[in-house]
C-alpha atoms as a PDB file:
ATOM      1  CA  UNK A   1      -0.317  19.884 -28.846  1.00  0.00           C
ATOM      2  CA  UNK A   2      -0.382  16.213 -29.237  1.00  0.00           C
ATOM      3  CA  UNK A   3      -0.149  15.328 -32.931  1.00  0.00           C
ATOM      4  CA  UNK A   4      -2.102  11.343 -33.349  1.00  0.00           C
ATOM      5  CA  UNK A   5      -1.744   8.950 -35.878  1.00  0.00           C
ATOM      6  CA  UNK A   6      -3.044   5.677 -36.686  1.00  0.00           C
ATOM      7  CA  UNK A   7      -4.235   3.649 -39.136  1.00  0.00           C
ATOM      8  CA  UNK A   8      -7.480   1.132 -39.701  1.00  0.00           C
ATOM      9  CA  UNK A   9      -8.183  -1.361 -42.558  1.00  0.00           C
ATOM     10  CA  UNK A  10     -11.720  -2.700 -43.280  1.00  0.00           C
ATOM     11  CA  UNK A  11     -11.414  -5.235 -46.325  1.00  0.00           C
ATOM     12  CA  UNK A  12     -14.130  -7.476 -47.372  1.00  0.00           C
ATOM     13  CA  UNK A  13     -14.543 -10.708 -49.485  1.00  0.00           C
ATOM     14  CA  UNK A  14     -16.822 -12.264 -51.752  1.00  0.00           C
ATOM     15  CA  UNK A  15     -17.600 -14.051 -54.968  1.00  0.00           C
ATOM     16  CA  UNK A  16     -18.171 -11.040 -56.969  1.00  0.00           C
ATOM     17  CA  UNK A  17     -16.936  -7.659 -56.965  1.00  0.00           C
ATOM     18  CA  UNK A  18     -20.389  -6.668 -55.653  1.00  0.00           C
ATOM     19  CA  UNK A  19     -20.625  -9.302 -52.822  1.00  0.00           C
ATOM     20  CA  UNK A  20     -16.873  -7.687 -51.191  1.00  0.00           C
ATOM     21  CA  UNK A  21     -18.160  -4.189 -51.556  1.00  0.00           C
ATOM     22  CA  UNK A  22     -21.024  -5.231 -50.070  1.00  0.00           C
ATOM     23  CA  UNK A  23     -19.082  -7.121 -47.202  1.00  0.00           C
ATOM     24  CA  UNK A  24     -16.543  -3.969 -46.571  1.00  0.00           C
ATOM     25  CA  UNK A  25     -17.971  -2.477 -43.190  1.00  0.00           C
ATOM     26  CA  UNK A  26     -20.505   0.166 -44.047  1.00  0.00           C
ATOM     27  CA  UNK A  27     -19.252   3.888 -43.388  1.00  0.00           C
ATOM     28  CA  UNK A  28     -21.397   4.926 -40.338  1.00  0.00           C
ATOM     29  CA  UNK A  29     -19.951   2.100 -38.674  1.00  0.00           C
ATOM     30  CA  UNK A  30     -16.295   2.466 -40.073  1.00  0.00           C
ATOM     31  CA  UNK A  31     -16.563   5.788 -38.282  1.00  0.00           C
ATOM     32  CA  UNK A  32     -17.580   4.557 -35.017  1.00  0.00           C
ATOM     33  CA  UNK A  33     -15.045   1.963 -34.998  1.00  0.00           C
ATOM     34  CA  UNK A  34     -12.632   4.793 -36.041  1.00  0.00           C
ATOM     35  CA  UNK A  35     -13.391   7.157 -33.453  1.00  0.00           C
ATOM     36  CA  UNK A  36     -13.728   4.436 -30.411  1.00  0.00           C
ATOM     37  CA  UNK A  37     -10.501   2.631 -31.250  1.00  0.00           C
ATOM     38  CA  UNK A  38      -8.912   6.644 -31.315  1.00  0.00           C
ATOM     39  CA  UNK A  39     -10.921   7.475 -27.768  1.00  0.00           C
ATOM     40  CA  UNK A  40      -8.997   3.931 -26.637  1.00  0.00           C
ATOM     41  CA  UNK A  41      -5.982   4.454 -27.618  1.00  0.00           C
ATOM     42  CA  UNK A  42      -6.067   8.307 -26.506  1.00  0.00           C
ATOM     43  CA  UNK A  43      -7.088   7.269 -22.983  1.00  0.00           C
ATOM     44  CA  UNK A  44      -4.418   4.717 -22.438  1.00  0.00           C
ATOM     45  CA  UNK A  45      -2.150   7.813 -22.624  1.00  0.00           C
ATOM     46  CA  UNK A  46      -3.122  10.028 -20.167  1.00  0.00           C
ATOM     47  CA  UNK A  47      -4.730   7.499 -17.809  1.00  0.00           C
ATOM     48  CA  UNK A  48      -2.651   5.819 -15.371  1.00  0.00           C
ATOM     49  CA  UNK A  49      -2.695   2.154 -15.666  1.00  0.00           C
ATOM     50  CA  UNK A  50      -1.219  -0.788 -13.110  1.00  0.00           C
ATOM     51  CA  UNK A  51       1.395  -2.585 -14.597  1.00  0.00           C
ATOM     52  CA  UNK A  52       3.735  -5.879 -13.482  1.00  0.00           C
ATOM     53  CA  UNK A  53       7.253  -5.042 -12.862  1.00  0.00           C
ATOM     54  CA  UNK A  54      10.265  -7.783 -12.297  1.00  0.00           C
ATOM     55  CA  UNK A  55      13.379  -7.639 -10.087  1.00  0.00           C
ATOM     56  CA  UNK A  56      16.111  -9.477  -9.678  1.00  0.00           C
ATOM     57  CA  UNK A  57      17.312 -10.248  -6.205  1.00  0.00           C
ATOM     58  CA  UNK A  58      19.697 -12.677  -4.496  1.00  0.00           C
ATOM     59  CA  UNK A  59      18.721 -15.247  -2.503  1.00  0.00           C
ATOM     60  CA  UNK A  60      22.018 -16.313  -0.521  1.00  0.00           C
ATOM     61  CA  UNK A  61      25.772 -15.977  -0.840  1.00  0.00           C
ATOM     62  CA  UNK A  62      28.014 -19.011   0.316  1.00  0.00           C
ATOM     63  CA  UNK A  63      29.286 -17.886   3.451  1.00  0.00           C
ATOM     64  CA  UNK A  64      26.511 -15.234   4.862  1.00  0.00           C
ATOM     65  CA  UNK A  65      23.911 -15.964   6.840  1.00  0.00           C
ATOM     66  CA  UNK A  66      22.204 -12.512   7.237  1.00  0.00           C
ATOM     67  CA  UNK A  67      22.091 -12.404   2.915  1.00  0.00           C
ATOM     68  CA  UNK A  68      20.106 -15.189   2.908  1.00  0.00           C
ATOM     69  CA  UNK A  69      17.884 -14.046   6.186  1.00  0.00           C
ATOM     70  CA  UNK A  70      17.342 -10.954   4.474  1.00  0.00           C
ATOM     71  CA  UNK A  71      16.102 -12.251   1.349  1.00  0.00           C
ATOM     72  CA  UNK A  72      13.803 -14.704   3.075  1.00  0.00           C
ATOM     73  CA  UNK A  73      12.167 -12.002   5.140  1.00  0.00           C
ATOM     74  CA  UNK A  74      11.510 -10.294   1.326  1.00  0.00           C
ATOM     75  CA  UNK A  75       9.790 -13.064  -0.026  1.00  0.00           C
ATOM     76  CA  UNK A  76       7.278 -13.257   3.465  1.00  0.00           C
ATOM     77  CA  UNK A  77       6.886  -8.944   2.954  1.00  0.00           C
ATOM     78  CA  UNK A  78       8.613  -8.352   6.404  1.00  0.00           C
ATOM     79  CA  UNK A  79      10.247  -5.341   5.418  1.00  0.00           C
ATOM     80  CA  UNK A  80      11.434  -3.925   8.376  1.00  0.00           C
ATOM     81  CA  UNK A  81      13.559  -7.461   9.540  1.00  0.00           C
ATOM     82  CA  UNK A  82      14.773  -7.521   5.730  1.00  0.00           C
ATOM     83  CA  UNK A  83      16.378  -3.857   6.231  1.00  0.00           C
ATOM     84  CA  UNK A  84      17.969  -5.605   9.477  1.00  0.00           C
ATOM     85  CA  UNK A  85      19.360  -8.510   8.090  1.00  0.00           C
ATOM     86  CA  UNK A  86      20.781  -7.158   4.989  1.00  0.00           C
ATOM     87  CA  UNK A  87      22.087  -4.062   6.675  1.00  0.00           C
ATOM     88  CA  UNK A  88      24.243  -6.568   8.792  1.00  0.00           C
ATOM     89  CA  UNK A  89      25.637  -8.485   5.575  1.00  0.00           C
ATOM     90  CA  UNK A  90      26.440  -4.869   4.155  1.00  0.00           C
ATOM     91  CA  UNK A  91      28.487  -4.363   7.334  1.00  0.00           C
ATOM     92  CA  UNK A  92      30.021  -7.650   7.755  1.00  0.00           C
ATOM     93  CA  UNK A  93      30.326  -9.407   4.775  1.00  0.00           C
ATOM     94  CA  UNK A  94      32.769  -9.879   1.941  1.00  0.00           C
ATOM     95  CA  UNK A  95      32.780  -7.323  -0.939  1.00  0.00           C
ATOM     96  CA  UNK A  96      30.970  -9.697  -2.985  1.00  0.00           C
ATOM     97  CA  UNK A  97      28.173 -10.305  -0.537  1.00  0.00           C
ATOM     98  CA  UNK A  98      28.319  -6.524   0.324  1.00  0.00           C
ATOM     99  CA  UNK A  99      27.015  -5.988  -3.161  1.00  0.00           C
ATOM    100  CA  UNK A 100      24.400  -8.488  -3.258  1.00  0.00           C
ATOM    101  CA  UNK A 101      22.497  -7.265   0.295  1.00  0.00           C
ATOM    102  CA  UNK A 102      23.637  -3.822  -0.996  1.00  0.00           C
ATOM    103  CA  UNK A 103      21.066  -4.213  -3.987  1.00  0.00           C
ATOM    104  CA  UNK A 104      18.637  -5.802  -2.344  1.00  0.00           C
ATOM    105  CA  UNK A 105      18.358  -3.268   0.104  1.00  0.00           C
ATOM    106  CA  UNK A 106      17.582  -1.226  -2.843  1.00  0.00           C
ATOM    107  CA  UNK A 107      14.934  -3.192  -3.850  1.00  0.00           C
ATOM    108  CA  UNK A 108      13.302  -3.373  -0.672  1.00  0.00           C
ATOM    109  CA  UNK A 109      12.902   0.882  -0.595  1.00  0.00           C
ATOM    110  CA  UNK A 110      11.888   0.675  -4.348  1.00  0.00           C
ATOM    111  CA  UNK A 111       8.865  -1.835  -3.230  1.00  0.00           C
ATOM    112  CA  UNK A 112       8.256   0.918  -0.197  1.00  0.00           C
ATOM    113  CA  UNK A 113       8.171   3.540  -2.673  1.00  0.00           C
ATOM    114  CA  UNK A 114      11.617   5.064  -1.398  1.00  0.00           C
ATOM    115  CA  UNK A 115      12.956   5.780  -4.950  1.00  0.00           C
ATOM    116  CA  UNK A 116      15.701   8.142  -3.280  1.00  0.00           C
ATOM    117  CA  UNK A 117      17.159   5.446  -0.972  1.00  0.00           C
ATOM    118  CA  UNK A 118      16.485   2.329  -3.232  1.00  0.00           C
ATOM    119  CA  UNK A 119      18.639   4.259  -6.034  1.00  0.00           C
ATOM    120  CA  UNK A 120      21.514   5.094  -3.158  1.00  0.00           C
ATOM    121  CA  UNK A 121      22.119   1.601  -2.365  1.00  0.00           C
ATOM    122  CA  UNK A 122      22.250   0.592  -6.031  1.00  0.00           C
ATOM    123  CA  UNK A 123      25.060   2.971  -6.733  1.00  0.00           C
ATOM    124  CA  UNK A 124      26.469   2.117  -3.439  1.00  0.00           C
ATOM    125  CA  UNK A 125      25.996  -2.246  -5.019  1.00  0.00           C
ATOM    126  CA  UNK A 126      27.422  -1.113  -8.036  1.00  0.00           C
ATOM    127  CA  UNK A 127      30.460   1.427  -7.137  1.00  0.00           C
ATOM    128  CA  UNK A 128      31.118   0.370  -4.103  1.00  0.00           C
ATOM    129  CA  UNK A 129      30.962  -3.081  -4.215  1.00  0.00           C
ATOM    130  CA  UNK A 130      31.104  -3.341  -8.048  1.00  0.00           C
ATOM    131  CA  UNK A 131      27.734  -5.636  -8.650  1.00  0.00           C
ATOM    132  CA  UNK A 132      26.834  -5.329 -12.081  1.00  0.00           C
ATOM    133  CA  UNK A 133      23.165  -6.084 -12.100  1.00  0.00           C
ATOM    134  CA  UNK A 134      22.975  -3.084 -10.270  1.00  0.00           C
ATOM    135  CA  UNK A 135      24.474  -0.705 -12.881  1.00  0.00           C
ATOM    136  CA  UNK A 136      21.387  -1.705 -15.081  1.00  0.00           C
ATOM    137  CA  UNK A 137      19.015  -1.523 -12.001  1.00  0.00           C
ATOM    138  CA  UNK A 138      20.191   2.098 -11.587  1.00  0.00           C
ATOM    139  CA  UNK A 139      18.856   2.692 -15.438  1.00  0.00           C
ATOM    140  CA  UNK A 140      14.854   1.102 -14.078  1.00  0.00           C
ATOM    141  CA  UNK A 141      15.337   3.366 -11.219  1.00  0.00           C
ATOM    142  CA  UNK A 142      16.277   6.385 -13.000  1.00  0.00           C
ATOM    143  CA  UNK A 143      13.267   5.944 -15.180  1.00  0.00           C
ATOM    144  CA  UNK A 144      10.584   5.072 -12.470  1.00  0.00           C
ATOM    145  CA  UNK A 145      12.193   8.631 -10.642  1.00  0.00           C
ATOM    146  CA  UNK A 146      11.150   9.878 -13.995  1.00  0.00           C
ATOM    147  CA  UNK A 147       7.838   8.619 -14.777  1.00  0.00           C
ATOM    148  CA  UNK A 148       6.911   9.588 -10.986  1.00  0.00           C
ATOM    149  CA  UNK A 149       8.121  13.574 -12.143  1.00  0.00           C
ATOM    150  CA  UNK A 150       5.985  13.814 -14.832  1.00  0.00           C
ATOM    151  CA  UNK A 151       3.023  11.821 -13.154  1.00  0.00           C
ATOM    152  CA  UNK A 152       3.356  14.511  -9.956  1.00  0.00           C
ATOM    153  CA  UNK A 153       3.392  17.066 -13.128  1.00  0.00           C
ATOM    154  CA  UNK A 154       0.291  16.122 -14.484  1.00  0.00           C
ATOM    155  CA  UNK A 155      -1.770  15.552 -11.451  1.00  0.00           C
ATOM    156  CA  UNK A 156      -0.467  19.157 -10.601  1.00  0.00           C
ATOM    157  CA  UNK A 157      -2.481  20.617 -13.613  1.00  0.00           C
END
């Protein structure tokens, strides 16, 4: 049971009492406004929608070359050399570039839909390497894990 509440004003003006009433939306059509702005709003709730999401990711660190190949390949959607590159500046570089490629590796799976992985390297970026944008990327990625449960829920039904 999905309990529904909302609200609608209709309000009217005029130089008389008589000329508002009579400017105050009649009620055959206050009740199809009513019910198509409820029908609206109800399917916006159970139907899926496209939506724009941001993510940060780093562009270079001072002293690694594979950081900044990495991100490069992201922004030119060659995933597969961006997984290269930044796996070798997770291997080779300092601690502080480790956690950079570390989270962008994780938001290379999330754009492949690899919500497992992506949220493996962000602990790994934020434990491991102690990168704190990636302690708040873990939160986005713990609720896009979630929306995808209850979307695989409802399509089950």
């Amino acid at each position: 049971e999905y309990h529904f509440d909302h609200r609608m004003d209709w309000s009217g003006s005029g130089n008389s009492i008589d000329d508002a009433v009579r400017a105050v939306t009649g009620k055959n059509e206050a009740i199809n406004q009513a019910s198509y702005n409820s029908g609206e709003i109800y399917a916006r709730r159970i139907t899926p929608a496209w939506y724009t999401v941001e993510r940060i990711y780093y562009k270079r660190s001072k002293h690694d070359q594979d950081l900044a190949e990495g991100a490069r390949m992201m922004e030119i959607n060659d995933w597969d050399q961006a997984i290269e590159s930044l796996d070798r500046a997770v291997k080779n570089g300092k601690r502080k570039t480790r956690g950079r490629a570390a989270h962008n590796m994780a938001v290379v799976y999330e754009i492949l839909g690899d919500l497992d992985n992506a949220k493996k390297w962000a602990q790994d970026a934020y434990a491991k390497y102690r990168n704190k944008k990636s302690k708040y990327y873990l939160y986005d990625l713990n609720d896009r894990m979630a929306d995808r449960r209850l979307l695989n829920h409802q399509l089950e039904n």
